[in-house]
Structure formats: structure tokens, C-alpha cells
Protein backbone atom coordinates (compact mmCIF):
# COMPACT_ATOMS: atom_id res chain seq x y z
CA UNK A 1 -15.19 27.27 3.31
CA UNK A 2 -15.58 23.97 5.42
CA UNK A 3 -12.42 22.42 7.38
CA UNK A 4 -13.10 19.47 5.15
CA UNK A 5 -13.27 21.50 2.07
CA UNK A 6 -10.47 22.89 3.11
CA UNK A 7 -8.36 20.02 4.13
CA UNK A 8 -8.91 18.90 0.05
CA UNK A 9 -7.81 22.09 -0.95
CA UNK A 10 -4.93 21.72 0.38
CA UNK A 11 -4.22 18.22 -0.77
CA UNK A 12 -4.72 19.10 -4.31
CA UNK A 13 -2.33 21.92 -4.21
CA UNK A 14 0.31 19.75 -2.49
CA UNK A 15 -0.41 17.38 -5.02
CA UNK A 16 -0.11 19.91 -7.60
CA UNK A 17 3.16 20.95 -6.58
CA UNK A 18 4.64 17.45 -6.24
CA UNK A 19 2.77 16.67 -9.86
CA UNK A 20 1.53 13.68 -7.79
CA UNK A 21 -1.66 11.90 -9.14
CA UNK A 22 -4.24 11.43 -6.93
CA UNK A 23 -7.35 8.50 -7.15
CA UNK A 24 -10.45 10.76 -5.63
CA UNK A 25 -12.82 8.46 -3.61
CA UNK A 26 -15.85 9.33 -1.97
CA UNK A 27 -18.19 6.15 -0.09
CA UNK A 28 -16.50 3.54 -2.84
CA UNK A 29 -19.66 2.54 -3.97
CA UNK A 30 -18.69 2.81 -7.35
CA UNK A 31 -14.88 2.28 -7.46
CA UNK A 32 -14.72 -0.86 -9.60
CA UNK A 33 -17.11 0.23 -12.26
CA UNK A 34 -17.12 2.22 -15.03
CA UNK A 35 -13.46 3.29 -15.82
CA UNK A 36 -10.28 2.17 -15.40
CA UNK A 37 -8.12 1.10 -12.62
CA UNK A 38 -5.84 3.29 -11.69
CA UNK A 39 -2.76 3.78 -8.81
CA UNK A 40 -2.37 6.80 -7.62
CA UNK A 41 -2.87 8.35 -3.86
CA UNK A 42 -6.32 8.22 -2.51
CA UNK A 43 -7.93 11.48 -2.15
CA UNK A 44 -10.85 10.59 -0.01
CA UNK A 45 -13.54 13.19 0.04
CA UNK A 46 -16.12 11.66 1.73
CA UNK A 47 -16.19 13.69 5.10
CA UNK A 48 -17.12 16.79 2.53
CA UNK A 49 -21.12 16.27 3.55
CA UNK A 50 -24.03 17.63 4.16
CA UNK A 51 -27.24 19.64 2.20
CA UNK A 52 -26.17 23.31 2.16
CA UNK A 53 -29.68 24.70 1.06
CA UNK A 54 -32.83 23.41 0.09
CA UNK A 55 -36.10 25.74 -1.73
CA UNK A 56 -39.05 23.04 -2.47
CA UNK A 57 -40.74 25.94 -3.47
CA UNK A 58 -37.98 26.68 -6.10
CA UNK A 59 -37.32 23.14 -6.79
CA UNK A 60 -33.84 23.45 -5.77
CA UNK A 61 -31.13 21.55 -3.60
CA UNK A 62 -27.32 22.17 -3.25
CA UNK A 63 -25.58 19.58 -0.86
CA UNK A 64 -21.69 18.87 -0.43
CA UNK A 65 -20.74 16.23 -2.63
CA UNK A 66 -20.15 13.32 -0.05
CA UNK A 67 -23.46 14.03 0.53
CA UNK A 68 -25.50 10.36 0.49
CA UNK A 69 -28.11 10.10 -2.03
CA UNK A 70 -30.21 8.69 0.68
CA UNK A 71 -30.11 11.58 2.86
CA UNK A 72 -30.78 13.39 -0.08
CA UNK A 73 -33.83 11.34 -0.92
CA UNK A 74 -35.10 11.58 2.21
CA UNK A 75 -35.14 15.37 2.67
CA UNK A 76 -36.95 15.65 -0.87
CA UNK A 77 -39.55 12.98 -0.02
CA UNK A 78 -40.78 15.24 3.36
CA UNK A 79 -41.87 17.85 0.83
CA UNK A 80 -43.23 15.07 -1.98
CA UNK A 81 -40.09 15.65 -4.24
CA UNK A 82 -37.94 13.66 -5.88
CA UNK A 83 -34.53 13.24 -8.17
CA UNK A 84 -36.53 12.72 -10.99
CA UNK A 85 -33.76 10.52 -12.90
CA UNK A 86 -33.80 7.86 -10.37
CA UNK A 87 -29.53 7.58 -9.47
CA UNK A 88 -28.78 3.98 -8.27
CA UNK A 89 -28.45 3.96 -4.14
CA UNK A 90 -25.96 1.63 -4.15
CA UNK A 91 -27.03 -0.17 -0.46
CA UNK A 92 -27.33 3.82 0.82
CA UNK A 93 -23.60 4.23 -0.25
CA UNK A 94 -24.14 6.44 -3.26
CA UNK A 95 -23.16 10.25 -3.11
CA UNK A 96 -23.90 12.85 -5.04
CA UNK A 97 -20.37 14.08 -6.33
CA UNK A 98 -20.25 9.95 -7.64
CA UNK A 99 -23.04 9.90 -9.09
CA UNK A 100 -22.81 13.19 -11.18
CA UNK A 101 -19.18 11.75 -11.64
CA UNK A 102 -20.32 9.22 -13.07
CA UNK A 103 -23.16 10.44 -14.99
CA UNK A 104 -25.77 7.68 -13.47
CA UNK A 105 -29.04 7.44 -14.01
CA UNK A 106 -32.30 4.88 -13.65
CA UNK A 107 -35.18 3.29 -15.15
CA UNK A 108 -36.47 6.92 -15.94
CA UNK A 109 -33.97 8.14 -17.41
CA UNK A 110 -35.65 8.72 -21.34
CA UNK A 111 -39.07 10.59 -19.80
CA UNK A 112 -37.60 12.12 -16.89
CA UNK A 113 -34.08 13.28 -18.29
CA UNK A 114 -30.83 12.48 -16.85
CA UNK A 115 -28.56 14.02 -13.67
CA UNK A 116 -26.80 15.65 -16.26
CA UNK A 117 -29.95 17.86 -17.28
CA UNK A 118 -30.80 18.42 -13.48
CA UNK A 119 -27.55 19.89 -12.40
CA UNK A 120 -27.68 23.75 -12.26
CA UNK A 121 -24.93 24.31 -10.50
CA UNK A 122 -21.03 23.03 -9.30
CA UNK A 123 -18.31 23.62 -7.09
CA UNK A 124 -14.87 22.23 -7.90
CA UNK A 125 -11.11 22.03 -7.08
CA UNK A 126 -9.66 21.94 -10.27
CA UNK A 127 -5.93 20.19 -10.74
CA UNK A 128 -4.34 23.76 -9.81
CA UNK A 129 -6.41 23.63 -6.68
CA UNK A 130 -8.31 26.64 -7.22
CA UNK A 131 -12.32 26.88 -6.14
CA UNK A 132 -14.36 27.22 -8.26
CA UNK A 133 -18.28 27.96 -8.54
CA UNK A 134 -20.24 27.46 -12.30
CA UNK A 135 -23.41 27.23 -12.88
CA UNK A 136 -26.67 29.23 -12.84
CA UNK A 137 -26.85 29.41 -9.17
CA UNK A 138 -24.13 31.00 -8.71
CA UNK A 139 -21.37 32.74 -11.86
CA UNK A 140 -21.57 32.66 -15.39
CA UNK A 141 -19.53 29.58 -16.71
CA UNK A 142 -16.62 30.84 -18.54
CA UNK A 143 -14.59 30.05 -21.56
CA UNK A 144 -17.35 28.72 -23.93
CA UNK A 145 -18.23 25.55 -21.72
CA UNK A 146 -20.74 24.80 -19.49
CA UNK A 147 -18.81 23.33 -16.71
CA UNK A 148 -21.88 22.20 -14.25
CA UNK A 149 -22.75 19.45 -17.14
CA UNK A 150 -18.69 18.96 -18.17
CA UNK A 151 -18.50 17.08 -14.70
CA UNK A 152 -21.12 14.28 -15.58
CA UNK A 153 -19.01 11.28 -16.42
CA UNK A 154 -15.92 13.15 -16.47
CA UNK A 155 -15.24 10.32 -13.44
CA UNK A 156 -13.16 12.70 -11.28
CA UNK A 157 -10.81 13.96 -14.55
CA UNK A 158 -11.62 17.39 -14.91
CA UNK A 159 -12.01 18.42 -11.00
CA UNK A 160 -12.72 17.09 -7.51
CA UNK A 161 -16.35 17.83 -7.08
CA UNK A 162 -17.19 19.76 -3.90
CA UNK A 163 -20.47 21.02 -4.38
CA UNK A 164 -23.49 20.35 -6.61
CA UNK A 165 -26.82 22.51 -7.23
CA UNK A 166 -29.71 19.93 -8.33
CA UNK A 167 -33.26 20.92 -10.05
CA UNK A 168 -35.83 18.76 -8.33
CA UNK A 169 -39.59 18.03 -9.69
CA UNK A 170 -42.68 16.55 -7.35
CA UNK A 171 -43.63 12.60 -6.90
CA UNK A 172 -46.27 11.61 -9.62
CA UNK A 173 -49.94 11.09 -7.82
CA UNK A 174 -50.12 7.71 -8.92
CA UNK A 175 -47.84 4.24 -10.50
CA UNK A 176 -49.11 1.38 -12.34
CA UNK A 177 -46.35 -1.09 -14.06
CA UNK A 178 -47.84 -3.81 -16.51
CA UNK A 179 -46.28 -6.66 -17.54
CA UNK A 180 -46.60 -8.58 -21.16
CA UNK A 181 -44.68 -11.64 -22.44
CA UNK A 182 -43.60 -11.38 -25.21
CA UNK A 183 -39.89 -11.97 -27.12
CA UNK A 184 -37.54 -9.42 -27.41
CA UNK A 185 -37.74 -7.84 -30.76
CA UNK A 186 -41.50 -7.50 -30.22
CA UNK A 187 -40.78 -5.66 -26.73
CA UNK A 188 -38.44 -3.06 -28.67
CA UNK A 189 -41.27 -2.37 -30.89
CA UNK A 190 -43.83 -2.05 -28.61
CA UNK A 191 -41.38 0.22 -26.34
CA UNK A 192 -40.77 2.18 -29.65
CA UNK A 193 -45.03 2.61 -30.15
CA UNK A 194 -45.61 3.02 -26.46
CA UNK A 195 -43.49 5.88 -26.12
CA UNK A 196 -44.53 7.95 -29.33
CA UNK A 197 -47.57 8.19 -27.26
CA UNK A 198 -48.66 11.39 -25.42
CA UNK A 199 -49.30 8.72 -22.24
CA UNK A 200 -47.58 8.88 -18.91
CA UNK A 201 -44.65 6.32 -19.29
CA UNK A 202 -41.91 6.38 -16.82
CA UNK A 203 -39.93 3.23 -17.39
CA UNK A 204 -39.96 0.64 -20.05
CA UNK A 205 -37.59 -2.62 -19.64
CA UNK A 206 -37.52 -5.94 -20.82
CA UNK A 207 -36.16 -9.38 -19.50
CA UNK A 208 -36.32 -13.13 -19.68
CA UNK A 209 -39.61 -13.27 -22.17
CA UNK A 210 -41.54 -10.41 -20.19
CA UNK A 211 -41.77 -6.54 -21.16
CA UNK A 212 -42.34 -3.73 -17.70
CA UNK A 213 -44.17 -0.69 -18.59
CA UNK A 214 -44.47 1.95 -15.63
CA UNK A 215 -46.73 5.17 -15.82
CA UNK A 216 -46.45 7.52 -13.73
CA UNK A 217 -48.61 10.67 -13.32
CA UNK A 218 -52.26 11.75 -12.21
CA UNK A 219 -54.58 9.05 -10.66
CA UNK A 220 -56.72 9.49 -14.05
CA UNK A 221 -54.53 9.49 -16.93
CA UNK A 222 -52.47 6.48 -14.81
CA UNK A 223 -55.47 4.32 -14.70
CA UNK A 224 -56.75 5.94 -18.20
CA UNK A 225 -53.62 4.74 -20.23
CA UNK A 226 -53.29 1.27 -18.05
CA UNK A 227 -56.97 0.60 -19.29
CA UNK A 228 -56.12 1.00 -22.72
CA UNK A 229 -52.55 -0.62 -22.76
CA UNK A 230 -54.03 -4.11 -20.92
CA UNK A 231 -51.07 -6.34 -19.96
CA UNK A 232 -50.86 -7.63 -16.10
CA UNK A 233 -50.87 -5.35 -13.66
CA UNK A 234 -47.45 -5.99 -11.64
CA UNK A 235 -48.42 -5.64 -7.53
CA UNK A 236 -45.46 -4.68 -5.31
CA UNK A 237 -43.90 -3.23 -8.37
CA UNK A 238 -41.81 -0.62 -6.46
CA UNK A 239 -39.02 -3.63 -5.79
CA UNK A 240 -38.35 -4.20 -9.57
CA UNK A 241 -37.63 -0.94 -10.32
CA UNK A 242 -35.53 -0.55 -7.57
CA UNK A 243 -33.63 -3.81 -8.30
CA UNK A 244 -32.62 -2.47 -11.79
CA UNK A 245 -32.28 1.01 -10.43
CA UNK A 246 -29.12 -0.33 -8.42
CA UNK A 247 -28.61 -3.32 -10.35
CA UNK A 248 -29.83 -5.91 -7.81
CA UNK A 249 -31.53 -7.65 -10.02
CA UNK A 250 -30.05 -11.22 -10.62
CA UNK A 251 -28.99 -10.53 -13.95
CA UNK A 252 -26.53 -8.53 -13.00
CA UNK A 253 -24.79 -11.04 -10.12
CA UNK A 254 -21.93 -12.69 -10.89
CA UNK A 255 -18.35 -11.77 -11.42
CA UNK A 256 -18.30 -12.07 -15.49
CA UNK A 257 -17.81 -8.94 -17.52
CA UNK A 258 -20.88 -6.80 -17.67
CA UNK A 259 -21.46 -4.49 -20.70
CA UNK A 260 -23.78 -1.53 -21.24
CA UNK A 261 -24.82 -0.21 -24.54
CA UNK A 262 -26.24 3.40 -24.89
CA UNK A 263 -28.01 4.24 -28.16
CA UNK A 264 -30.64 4.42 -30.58
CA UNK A 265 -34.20 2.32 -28.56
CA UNK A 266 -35.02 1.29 -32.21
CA UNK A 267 -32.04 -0.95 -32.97
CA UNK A 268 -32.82 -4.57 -33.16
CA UNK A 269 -32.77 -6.93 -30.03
CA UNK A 270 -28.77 -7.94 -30.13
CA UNK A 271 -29.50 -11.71 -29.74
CA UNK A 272 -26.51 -12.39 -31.05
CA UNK A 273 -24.73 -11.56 -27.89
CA UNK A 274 -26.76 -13.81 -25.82
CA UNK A 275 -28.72 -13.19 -22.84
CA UNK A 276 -29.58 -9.33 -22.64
CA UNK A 277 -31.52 -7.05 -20.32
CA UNK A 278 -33.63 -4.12 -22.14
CA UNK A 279 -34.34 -0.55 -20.24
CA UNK A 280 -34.80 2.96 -21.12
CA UNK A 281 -37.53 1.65 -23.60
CA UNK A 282 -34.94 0.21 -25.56
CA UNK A 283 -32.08 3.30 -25.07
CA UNK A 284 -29.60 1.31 -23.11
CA UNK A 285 -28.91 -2.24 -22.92
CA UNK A 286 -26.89 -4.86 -20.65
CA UNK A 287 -25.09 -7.95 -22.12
CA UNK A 288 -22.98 -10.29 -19.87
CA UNK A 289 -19.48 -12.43 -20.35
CA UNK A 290 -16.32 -12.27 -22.42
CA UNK A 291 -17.29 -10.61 -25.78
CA UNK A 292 -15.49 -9.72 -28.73
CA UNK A 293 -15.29 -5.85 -28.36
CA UNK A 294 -15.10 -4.63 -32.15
CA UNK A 295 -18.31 -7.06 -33.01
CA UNK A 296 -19.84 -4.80 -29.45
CA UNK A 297 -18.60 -1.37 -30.84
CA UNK A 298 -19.95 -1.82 -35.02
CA UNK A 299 -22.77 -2.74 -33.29
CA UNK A 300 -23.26 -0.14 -31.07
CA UNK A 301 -21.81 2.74 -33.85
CA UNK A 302 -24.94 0.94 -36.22
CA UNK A 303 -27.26 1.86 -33.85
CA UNK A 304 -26.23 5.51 -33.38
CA UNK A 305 -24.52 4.88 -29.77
CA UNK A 306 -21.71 3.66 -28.24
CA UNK A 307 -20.80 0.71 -25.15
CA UNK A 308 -18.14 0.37 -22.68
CA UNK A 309 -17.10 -2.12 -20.39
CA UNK A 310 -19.35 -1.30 -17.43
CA UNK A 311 -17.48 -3.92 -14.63
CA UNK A 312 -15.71 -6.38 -14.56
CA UNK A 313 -13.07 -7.95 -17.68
CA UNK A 314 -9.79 -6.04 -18.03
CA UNK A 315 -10.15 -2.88 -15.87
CA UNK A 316 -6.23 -1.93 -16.74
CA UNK A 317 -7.21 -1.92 -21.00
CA UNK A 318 -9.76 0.75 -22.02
CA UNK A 319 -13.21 0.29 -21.41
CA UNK A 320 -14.75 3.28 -22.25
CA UNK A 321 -16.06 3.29 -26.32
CA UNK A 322 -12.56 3.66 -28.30
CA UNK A 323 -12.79 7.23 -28.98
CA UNK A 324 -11.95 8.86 -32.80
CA UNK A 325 -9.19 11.38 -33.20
CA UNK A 326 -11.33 14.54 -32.88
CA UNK A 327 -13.04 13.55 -30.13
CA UNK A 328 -9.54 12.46 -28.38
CA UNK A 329 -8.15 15.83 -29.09
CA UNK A 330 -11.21 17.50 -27.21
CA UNK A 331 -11.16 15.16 -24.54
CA UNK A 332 -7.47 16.06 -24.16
CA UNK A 333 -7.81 20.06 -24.54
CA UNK A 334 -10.58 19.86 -21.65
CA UNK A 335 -7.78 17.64 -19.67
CA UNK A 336 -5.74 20.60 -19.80
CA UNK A 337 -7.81 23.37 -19.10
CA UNK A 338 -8.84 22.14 -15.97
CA UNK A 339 -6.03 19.99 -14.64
CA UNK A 340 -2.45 21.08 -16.40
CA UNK A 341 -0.61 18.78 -14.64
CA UNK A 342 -2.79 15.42 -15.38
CA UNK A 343 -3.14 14.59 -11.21
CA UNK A 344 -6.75 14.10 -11.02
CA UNK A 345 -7.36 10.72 -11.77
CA UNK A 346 -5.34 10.22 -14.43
CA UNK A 347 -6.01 7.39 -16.67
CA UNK A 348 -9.45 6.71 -15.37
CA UNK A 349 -11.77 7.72 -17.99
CA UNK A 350 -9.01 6.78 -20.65
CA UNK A 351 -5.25 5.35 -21.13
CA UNK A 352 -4.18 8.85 -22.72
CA UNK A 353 -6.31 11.12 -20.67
């Protein structure tokens, strides 16, 4: 056990005994997005750094949690690997236990899978501040759940992250992203056809009249499939996809509530909620400004999915998806089973959680 691993140790348990809530922070990249605002004292786990093993041969990385994705990033792209699901870097402030936290992904999310499906292992601190290893890397999960993927987009509720096992994959041999104008319900169609193909597509967005397709693979079947798809060929293409990776682009400036449906790619384009960005080949989309949530939620319960409040608007009301009573009553058993006492971060995923 590290000092700093250590020193968090010991603030949960004095926290535990004092049934004192505490707000866990790591670099902040990510503090006023995604779930609620909450007061509580700062448990600030950001010293808690460093990779702890790396195998390229095996595919596998374990770092500390306040580990930056950059460094990360770095280390994998000496050995011509990657985190396949593309986490937003947040201007090099992103971590690792935030963005499993926070269940984060980019553009390639629908191809490539999600941090969720990479994690094979996790260390915690649970609310009783005891240690805890799960995962394949190191002991059987226990109880029926499969802690290691419990953690992504649990934002902090069910255990301070300490550790976290990743499955890596190699850089394709070769990009190409082509452009096409065309409107928005014709870009969600042609997202839906493109990606029903066996072809190498690794991102798939649409915005402001023009639809990005990205393949990603072997030199051949790259400039195979761009061949037979036509469209522009995008040059410097690298900066788009990192601009919605960490949501650069200018779409999503401003200080007006931001909104992010998740569901179904074949649901229709949602012009009725204005101007809208399209990724994940139609998976998830962005609308922007005040809203009227229950016209957002049918919507997004039509379509198979859900949407929260991503930033921005009333961070003190819920904005996660309002949840039904079965799913409440799970969300509230797995409260309990890891943190009895309700002290780690405590209202930030939901009001009643």
C-alpha cells in the first residue's frame, strides 16, 4: 500500500466514523458535469498516481487512478497501443479513476466498445474503508456482481477508486475520414447502412449539413472501403475527432445547458429540439439550451434510451434520466452494499442515492 493510498484510507474511515460525506475529486476536470452538485468535504485523490504494471504483449495496463490519461496514452503509444474507446483528455487533465467514474467514452465508442468493456480489473475503498481488489486480474468478484464494471458511471457512489486494470488493443495501420453533405435524417440513415457493413468504420458523426465517416484498419481494406463509399476525403482529420473527443468543438462552447441523449442510432433526427450534433453513428446525441425535460425523456424512452443533463442548467435538481421504481430500489440496494453509511458522494448520481 502507497502513503497516498494510505492517507485515503484513512480519510474514509474517519469519515466513516463521523458519518461525514465526503465529495471525491481527482484533477477536476470533470467536476461540473454529469451529476449533481453536491457539499460535502473534498476528498482529493489526485496524488494516488502512477502506472503500476504494463504487458503490451498481454494487452494489459493497471495504473493508480489519479493516473493522467495522457501519461497513460503516451506509454501505450511507445508500443503502438491504444485505449481503444477514445476517453476525452480534457486539456491533459483527465484521469483514469474519472473517467471510469464517469463512464466516458469517444467518437469510437459503437465499433470499439466502451471503458466499461475494457476494464478487467479495480481497486476500491468502499464507504467502510475497506480495500478492496475485483476483477479478473486479481479475485473473483463476489456477491453476484461484477464490481470492476459497477464503478463505470457510478460517479464516485459506490467506492473511491484506487486502482484500475485496463485491456488495451494496437493502433489501426491506416485512417481515412470522408465527409458528405447532406441533412440530418439522411446522415442517420446512411450511418444506419454504413455500419451494417462488414467495412472498417471507427466513427460516424454528423453536424451543421455535413456527415464524418472514419475507417480505421489495414492500409487495404481503409483505402478499399473509402473507394467504394466516395464522399471528400477530410485532410488533417485527426483535429476533428479530437475536438469532439473532448468536446472542443464549437458546438459545445457556451454556458447554456448541454444535453446528451444515449439510445437507439435509428431514431429520427430530433429537429424538433433545434440545433443538434450526431456521433456514435447515430447512438448518442447533443442538443443545447433550456428544454422542456419530459418532451427530452418520451423522446429518448421512444427511442429505446435515455438523456440527462450533461452540464450546465440546474445542477442542484436531478439530471440524470428520472429513474422507475425498480431501478431506484437497485440503485439503492447497491448504495448500501458498498457504502452503509451514504458518505461517498452522496447525492451525486441522484437526490435519493
Amino acid at each position: 500500500m502507497t502513503d497516498c493510498s494510505l492517507d485515503i484510507l484513512n480519510a474514509v474511515a474517519e469519515a466513516y466514523g463521523n458519518k461525514s460525506p465526503l465529495s471525491i475529486r481527482g484533477a477536476g476536470s470533470k467536476a461540473n458535469i454529469l451529476g449533481r452538485a453536491i457539499s460535502a468535504t473534498e476528498l482529493d485523490v489526485s496524488k494516488h498516481a502512477g502506472i503500476v504494471e504494463y504487458h503490451p504483449s498481454e494487452l494489459v495496463i493497471t495504473a493508480r487512478a489519479g493516473t493522467s490519461l495522457t501519461e497513460i496514452t503516451a506509454a501505450l503509444a511507445q508500443e503502438r497501443q491504444m485505449l481503444s474507446f477514445e476517453p476525452p483528455l480534457f486539456g491533459n487533465r483527465a484521469t483514469l479513476g474519472g473517467t471510469l467514474a464517469c463512464n466516458l467514452s469517444g467518437p469510437a465508442r459503437p465499433w470499439a466498445g466502451s471503458i466499461r468493456d475494457m476494464v478487467l480489473g479495480v481497486q476500491i475503498i468502499n464507504g467502510k474503508a475497506e480495500l478492496l481488489n475485483y476483477g479478473g486480474q486479481v479475485m473473483k468478484n463476489v456477491a453476484g456482481y461484477d464490481v470492476s464494471r459497477l464503478q463505470a458511471g457510478a460517479l464516485g457512489t459506490l467506492g473511491v477508486l484506487t486502482q484500475v486494470s485496463l485491456k488495451v488493443l494496437p493502433m489501426p495501420e491506416h485512417s481515412i475520414t470522408l465527409s458528405y453533405e447532406l441533412d440530418s435524417q439522411a446522415a442517420v440513415e446512411q450511418m444506419i447502412a454504413r455500419s451494417a457493413q462488414p467495412k472498417p468504420l471507427s466513427a460516424a458523426s454528423w453536424l451543421d449539413g455535413q456527415m464524418f465517416l472514419r475507417l480505421s484498419g489495414t492500409e487495404e481494406a481503409v483505402k478499399q472501403t473509402a473507394k467504394l463509399w466516395g464522399g471528400e476525403q477530410v485532410m488533417h482529420a485527426t483535429s476533428l475527432w479530437q475536438q469532439l473527443r473532448d468536446m472542443d468543438h464549437a458546438f459545445f462552447s457556451g454556458s447554456e445547458p448541454l444535453w446528451r441523449f444515449s439510445h437507439n442510432p435509428t431514431a429520427g433526427a430530433q429537429r424538433e429540439f433545434g440545433e443538434i450534433l450526431i456521433d456514435w453513428g447515430g447512438a448518442q446525441r447533443w442538443v443545447r439550451g433550456e428544454q422542456d425535460r419530459t418532451a427530452l425523456e418520451k423522446s429518448a424512452e421512444d427511442a429505446g434510451g435515455h438523456v440527462s443533463l450533461f452540464r450546465g442548467g440546474d445542477r442542484l435538481g436531478e439530471v440524470k434520466h428520472s429513474a422507475g421504481t425498480i431501478e431506484k430500489r437497485l440503485h439503492q440496494r447497491l448504495k448500501h452494499a458498498f457504502d452503509p453509511a451514504g458518505i461517498l458522494n452522496p447525492g451525486r448520481l441522484y437526490s435519493w442515492m
